[in-house]
C-alpha atoms as a PDB file:
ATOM      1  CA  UNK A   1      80.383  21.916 -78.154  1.00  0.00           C
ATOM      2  CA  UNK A   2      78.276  19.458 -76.576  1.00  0.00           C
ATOM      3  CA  UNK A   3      75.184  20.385 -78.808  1.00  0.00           C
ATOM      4  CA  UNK A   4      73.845  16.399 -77.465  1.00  0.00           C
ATOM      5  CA  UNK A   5      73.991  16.770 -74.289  1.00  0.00           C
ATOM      6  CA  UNK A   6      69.855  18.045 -73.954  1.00  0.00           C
ATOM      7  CA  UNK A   7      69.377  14.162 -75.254  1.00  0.00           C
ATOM      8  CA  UNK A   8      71.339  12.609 -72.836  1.00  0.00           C
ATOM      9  CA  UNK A   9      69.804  13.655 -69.919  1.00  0.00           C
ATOM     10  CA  UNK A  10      68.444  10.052 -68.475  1.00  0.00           C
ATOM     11  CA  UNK A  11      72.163   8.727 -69.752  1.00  0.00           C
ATOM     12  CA  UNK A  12      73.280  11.267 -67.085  1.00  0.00           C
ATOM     13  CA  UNK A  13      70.711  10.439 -64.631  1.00  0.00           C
ATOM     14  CA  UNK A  14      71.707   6.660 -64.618  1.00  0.00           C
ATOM     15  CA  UNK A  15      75.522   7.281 -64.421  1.00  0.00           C
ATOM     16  CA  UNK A  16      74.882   9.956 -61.336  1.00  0.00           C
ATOM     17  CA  UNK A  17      76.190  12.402 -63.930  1.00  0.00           C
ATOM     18  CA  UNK A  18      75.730  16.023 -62.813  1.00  0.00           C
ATOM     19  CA  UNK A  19      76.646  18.031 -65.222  1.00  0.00           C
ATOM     20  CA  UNK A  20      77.809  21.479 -64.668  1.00  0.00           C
ATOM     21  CA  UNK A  21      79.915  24.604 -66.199  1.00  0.00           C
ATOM     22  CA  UNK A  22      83.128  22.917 -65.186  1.00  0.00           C
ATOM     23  CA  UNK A  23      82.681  19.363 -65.667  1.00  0.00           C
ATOM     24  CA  UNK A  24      81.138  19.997 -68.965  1.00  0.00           C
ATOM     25  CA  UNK A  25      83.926  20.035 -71.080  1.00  0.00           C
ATOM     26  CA  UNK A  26      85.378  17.203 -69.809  1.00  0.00           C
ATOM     27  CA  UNK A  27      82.371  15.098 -70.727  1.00  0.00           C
ATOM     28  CA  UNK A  28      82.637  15.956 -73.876  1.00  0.00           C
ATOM     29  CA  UNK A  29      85.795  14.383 -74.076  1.00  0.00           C
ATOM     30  CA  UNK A  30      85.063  11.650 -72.729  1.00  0.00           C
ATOM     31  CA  UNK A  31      82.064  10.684 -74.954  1.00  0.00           C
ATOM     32  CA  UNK A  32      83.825  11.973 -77.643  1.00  0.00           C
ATOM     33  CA  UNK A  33      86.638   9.090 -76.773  1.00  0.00           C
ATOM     34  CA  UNK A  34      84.018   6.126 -76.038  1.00  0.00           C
ATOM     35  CA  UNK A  35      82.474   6.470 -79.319  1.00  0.00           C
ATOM     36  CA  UNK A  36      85.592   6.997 -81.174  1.00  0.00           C
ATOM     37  CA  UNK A  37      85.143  10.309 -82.457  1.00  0.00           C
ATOM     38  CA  UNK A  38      87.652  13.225 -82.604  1.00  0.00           C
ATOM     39  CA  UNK A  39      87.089  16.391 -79.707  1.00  0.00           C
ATOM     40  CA  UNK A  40      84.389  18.678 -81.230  1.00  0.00           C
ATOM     41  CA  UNK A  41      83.011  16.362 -84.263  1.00  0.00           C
ATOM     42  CA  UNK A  42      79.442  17.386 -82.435  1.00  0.00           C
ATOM     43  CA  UNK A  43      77.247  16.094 -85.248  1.00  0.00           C
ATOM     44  CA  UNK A  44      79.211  13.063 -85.908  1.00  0.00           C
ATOM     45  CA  UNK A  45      79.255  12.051 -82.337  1.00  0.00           C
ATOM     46  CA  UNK A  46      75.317  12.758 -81.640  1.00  0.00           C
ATOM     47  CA  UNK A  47      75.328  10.383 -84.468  1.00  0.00           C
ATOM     48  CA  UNK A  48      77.497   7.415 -83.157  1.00  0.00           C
ATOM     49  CA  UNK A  49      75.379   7.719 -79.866  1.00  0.00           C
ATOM     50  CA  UNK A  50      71.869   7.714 -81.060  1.00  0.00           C
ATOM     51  CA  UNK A  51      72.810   4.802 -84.032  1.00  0.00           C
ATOM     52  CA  UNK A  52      74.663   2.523 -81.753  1.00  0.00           C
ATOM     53  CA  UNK A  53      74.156   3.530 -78.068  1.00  0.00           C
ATOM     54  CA  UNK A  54      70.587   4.830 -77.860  1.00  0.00           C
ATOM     55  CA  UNK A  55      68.698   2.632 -79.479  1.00  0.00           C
ATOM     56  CA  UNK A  56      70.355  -0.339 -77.850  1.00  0.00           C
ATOM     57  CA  UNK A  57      69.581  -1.120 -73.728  1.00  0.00           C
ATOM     58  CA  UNK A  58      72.866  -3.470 -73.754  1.00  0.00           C
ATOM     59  CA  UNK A  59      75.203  -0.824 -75.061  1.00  0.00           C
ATOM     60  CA  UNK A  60      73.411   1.684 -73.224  1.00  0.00           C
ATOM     61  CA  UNK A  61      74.522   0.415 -69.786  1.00  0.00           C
ATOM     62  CA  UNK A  62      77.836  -0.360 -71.448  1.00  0.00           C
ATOM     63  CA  UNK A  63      77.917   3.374 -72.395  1.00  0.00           C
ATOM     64  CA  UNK A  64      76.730   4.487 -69.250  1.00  0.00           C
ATOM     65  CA  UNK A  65      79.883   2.327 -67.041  1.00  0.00           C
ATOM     66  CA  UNK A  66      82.056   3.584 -69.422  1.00  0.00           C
ATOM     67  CA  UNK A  67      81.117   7.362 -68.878  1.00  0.00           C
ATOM     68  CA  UNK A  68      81.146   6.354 -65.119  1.00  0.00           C
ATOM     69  CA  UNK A  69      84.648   5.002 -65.370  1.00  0.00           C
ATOM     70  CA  UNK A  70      85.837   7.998 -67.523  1.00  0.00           C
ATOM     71  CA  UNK A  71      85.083  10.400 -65.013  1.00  0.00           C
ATOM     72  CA  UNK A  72      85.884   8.962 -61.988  1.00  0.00           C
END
């Protein structure tokens, strides 16, 4: 699970994303969901994220208000 999450550690940052033990999981899900991947497709997710999300600042803080509005 989560084998992305090391990368996304400014993505956290810039949401005010802490992630812990018990938040962890859920997300997961919840990138999982904004990228439109099915719960524990790790590669295939890491690989939505870094070709569409990542590389681009727009979708990036798109991405990031998402995640925000996922967890809240």
């Amino acid at each position: 699970m989560s084998c992305y999450f090391r990368h996304l550690n400014e993505i956290f940052d810039a949401a005010g994303i802490a992630v812990t033990p018990s938040n962890r999981k859920q997300i997961d899900h919840a990138i999982h969901q904004i990228v439109g991947v099915s719960y524990k497709d790790c590669p295939q997710a890491w690989k939505r994220l870094k070709q569409q999300i990542i590389s681009d600042e727009q979708k990036r803080q798109e991405f990031i208000k998402k995640l925000k509005t996922a967890l809240d």
